[in-house]
C-alpha atoms as a PDB file:
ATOM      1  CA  UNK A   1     -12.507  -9.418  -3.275  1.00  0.00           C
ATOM      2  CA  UNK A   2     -11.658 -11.941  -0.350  1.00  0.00           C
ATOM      3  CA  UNK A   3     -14.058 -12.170   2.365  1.00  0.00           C
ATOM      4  CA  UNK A   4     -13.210  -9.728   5.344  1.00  0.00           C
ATOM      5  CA  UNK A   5     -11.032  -7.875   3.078  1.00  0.00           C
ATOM      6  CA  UNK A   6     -12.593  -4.528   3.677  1.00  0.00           C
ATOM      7  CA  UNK A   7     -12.331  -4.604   7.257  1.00  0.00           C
ATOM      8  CA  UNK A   8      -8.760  -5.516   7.148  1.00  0.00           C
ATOM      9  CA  UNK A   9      -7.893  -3.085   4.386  1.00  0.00           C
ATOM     10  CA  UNK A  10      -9.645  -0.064   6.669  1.00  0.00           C
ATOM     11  CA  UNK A  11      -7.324  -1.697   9.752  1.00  0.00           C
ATOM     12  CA  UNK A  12      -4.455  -1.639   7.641  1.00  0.00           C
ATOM     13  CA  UNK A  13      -5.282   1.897   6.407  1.00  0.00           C
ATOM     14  CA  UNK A  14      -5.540   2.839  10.282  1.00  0.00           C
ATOM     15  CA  UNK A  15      -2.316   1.175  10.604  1.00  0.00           C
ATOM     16  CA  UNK A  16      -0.283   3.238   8.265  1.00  0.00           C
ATOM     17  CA  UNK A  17      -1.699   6.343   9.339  1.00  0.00           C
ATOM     18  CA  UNK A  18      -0.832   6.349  12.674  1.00  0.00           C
ATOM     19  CA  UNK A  19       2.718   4.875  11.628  1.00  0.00           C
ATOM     20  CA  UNK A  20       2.797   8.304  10.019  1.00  0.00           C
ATOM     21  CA  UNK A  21       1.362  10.012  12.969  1.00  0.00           C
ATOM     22  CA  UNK A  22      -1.322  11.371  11.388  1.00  0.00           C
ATOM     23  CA  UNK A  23      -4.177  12.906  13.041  1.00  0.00           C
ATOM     24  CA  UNK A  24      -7.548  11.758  12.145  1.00  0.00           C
ATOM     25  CA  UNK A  25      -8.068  14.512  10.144  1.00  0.00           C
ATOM     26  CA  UNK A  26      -5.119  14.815   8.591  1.00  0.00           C
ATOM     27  CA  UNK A  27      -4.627  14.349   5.037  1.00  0.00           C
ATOM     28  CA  UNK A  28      -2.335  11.699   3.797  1.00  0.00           C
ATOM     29  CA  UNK A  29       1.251  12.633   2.856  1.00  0.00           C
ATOM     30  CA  UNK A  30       1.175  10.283   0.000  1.00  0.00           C
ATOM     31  CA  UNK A  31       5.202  11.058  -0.556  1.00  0.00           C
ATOM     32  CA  UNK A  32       6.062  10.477   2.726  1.00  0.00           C
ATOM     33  CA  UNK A  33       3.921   6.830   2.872  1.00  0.00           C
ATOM     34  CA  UNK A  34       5.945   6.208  -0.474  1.00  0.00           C
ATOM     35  CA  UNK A  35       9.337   6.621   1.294  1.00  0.00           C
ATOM     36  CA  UNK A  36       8.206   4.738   4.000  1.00  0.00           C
ATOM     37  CA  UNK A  37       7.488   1.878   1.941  1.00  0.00           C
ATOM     38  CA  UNK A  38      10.835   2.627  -0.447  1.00  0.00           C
ATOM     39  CA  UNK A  39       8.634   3.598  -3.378  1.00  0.00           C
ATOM     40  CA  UNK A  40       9.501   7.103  -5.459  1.00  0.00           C
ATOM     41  CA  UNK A  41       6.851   9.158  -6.899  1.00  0.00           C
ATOM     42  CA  UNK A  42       7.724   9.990 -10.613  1.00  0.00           C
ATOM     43  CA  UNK A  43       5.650  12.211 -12.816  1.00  0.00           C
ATOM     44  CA  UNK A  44       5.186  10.441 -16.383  1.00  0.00           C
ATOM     45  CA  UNK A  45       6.176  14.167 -17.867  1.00  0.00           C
ATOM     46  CA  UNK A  46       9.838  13.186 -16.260  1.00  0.00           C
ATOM     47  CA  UNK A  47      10.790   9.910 -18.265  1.00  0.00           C
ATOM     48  CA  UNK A  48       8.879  10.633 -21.742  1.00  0.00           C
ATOM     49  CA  UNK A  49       6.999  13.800 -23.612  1.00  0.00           C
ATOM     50  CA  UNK A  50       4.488  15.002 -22.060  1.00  0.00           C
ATOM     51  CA  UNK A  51       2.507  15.064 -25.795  1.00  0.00           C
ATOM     52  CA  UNK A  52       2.569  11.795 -26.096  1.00  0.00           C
ATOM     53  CA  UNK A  53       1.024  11.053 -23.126  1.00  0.00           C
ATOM     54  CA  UNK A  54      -1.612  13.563 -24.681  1.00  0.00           C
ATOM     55  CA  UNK A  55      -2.130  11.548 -27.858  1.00  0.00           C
ATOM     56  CA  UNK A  56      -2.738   8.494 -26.137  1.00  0.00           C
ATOM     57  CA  UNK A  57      -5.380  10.265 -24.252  1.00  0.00           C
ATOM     58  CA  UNK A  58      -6.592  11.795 -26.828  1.00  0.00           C
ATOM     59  CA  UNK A  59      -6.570   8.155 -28.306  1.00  0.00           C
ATOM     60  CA  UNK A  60      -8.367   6.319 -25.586  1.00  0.00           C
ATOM     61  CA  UNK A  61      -9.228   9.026 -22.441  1.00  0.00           C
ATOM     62  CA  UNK A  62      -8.045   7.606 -19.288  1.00  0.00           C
ATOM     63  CA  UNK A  63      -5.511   5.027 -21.168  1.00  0.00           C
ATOM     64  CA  UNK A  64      -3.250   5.548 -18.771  1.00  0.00           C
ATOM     65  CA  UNK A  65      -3.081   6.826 -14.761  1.00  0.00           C
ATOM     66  CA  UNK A  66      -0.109   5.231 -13.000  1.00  0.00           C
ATOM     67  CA  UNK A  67       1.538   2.005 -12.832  1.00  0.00           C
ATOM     68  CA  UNK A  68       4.555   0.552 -10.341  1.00  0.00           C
ATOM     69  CA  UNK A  69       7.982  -0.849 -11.820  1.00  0.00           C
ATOM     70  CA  UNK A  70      10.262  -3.068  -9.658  1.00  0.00           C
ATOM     71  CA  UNK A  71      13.647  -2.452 -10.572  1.00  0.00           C
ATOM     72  CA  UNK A  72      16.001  -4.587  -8.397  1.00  0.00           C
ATOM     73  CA  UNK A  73      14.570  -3.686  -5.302  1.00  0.00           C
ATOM     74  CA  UNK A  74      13.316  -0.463  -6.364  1.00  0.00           C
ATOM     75  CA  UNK A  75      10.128   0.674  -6.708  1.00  0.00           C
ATOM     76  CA  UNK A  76       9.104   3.272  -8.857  1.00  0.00           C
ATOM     77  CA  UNK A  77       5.456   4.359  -9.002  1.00  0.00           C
ATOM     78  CA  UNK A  78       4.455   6.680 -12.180  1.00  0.00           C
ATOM     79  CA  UNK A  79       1.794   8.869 -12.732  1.00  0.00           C
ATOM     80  CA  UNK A  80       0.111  10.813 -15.264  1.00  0.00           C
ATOM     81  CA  UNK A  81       0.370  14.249 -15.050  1.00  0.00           C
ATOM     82  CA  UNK A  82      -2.327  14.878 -17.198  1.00  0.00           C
ATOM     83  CA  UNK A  83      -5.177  13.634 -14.508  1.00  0.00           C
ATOM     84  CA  UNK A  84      -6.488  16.333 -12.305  1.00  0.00           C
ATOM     85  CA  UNK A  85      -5.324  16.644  -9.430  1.00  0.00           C
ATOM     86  CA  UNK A  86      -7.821  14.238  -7.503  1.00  0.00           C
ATOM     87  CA  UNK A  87      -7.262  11.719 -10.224  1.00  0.00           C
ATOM     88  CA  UNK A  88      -3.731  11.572  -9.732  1.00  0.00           C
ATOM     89  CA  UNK A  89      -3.760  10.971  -5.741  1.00  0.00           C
ATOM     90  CA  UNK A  90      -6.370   8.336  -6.413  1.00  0.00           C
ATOM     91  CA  UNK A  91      -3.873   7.022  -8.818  1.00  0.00           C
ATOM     92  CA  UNK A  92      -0.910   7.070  -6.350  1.00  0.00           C
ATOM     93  CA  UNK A  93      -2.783   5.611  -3.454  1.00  0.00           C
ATOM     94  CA  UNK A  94      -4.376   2.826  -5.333  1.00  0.00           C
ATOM     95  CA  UNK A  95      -0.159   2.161  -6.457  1.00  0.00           C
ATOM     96  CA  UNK A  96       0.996   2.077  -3.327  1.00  0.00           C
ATOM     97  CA  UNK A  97      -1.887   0.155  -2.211  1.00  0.00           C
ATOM     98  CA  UNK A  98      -0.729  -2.379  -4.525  1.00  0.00           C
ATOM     99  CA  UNK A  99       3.046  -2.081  -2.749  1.00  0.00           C
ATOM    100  CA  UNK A 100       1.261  -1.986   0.558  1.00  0.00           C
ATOM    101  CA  UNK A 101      -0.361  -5.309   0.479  1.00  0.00           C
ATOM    102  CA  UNK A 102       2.855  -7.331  -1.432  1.00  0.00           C
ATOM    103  CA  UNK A 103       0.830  -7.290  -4.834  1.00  0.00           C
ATOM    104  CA  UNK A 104       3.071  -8.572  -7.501  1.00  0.00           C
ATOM    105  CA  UNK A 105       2.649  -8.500 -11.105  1.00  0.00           C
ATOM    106  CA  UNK A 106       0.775 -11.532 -12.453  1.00  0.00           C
ATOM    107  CA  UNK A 107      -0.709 -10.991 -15.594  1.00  0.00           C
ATOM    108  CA  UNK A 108       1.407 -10.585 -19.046  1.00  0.00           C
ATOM    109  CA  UNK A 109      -0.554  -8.400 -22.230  1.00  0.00           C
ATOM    110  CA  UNK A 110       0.698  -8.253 -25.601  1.00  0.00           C
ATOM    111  CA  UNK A 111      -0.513  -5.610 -27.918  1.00  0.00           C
ATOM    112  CA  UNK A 112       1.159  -5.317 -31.092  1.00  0.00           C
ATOM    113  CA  UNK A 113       4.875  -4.498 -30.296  1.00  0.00           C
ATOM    114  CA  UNK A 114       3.959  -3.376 -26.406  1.00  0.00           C
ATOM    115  CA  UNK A 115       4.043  -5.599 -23.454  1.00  0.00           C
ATOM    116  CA  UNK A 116       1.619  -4.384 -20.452  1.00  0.00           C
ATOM    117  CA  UNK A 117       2.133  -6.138 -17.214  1.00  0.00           C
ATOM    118  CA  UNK A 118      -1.118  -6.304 -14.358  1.00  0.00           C
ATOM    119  CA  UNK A 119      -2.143  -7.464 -11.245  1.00  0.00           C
ATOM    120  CA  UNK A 120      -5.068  -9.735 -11.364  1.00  0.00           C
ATOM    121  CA  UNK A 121      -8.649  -8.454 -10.544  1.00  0.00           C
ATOM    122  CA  UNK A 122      -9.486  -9.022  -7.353  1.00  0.00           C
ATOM    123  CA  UNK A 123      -6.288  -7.803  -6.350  1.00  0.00           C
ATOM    124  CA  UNK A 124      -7.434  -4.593  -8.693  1.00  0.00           C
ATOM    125  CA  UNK A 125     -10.484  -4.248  -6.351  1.00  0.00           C
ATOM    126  CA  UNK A 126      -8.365  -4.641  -2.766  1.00  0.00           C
ATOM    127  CA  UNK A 127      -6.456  -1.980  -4.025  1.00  0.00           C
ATOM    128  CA  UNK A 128      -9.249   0.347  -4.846  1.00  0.00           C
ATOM    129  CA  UNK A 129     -10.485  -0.061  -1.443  1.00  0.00           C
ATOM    130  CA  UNK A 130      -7.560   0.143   0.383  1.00  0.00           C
ATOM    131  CA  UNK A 131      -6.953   3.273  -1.714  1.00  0.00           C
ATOM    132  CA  UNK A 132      -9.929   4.871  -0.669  1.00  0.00           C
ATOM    133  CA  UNK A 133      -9.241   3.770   3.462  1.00  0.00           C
ATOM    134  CA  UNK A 134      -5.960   5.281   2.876  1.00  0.00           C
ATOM    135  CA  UNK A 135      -7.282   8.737   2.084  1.00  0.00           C
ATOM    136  CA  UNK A 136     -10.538   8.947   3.650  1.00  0.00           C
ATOM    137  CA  UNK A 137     -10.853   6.767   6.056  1.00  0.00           C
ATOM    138  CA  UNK A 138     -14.125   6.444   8.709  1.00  0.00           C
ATOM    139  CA  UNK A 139     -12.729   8.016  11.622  1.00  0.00           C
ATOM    140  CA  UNK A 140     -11.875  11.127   9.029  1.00  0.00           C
ATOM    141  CA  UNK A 141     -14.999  11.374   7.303  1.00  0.00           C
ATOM    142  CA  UNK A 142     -17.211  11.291  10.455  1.00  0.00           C
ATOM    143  CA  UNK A 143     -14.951  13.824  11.922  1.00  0.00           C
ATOM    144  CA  UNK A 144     -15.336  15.930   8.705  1.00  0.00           C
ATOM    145  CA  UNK A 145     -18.852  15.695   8.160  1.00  0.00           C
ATOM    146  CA  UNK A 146     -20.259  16.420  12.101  1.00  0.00           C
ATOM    147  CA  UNK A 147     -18.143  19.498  11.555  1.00  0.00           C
ATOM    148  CA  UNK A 148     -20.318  20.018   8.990  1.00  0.00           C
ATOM    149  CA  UNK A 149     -18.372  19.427   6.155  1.00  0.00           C
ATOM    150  CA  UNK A 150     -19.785  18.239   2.249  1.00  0.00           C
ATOM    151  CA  UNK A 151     -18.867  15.650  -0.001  1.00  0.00           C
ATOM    152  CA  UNK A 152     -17.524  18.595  -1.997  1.00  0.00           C
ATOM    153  CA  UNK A 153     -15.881  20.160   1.058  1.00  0.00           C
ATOM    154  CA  UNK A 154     -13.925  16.689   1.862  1.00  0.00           C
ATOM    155  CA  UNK A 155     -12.769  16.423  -2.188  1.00  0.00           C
ATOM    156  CA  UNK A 156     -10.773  20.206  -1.879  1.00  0.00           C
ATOM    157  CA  UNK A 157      -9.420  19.345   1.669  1.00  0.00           C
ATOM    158  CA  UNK A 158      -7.769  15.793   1.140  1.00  0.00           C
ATOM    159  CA  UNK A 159      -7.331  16.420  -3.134  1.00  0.00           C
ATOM    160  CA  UNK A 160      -9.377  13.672  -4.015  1.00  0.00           C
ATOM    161  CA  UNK A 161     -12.195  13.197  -6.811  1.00  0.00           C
ATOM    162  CA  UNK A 162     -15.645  14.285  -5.649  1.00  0.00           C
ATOM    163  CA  UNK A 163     -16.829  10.953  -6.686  1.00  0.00           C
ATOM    164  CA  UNK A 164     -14.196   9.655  -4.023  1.00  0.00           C
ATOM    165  CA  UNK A 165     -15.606  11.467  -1.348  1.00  0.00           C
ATOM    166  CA  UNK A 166     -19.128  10.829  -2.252  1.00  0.00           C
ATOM    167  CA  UNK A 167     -18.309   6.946  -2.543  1.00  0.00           C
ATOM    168  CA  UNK A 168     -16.588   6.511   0.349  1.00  0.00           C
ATOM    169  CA  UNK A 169     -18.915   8.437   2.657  1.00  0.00           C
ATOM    170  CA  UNK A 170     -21.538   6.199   0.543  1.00  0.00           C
ATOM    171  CA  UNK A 171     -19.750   2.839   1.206  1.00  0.00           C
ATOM    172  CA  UNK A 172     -19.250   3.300   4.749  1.00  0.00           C
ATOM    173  CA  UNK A 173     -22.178   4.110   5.460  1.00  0.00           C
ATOM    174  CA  UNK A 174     -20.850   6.997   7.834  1.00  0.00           C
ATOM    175  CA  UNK A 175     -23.858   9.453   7.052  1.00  0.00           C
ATOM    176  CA  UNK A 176     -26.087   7.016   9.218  1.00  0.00           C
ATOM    177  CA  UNK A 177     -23.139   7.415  12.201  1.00  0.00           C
ATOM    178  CA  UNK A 178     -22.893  10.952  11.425  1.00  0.00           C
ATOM    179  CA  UNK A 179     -26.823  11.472  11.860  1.00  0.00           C
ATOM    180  CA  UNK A 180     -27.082   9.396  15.130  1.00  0.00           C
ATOM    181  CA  UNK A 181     -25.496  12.165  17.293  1.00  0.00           C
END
């Protein structure tokens, strides 16, 4: 990841929030952000059958979580219905994280008769970050916590993974903040 990316990425995450007119506490309307940024939100389940998306899970667990198509100058982000529920808005975030910062496709796979298309990754990484400033971001998870909220507590509220939560309260470093007062 570039140098000062973090900092910019939990700026930029501000950014769109309050675009959105979020609260600090509010939870990210991650349809409404895809909109915004001309994006639609399709469910895997709507374009092909839902059991094959269970064989190739089945195949090789976590195979497959979301991925962006440009169409013209459509965008069309696609997730997996299969992942839980905090999975799957990790998934979306980290998508139009990628859409967010201009990430285009750079990287061409060939696997047998399938073409896979990916960002490269570092641009992987700013994505996960910006993903997780998106959703939790500081202001949000100090204001959760000294109102005495968990890790556990913050996962349920905004749908995300616990592991989320309990990395991003780790990699801020907000439980030191939090403590202070």
């Amino acid at each position: 990841m570039r140098r000062g990316f973090k900092a910019e990425a939990e700026r930029l995450g501000e950014q769109v929030r309050d675009e959105l007119g979020l609260g600090k506490t509010d939870a990210l309307p991650l349809d409404r952000l895809a909109a915004e940024r001309g994006a639609e939100l399709r469910s895997a389940g709507d374009l092909i059958d839902v059991a094959r998306l269970a064989e190739i899970d089945r195949l090789q667990p976590g195979a497959f979580s979301a991925c962006t198509f440009e169409i013209g100058d459509r965008k069309v982000i696609v997730w997996n219905p299969l992942a839980s529920p905090g999975r799957r808005t990790s998934d979306i975030a980290h998508e139009l994280s990628h859409v967010l910062l201009k990430h285009a496709v750079k990287e061409v796979h060939t696997i047998g008769e399938l073409t896979f298309f990916g960002c490269d990754p570092d641009e992987e990484q700013e994505a996960n970050w910006l993903a997780g400033c998106l959703l939790l971001p500081r202001k949000l998870l100090v204001a959760t916590l000294r109102a005495g909220a968990t890790a556990a507590d913050i996962a349920e509220r905004y749908e995300v993974s616990l592991q989320m939560a309990n990395y991003r309260i780790s990699a801020t470093g907000v439980m030191r903040q939090v403590a202070r007062r």
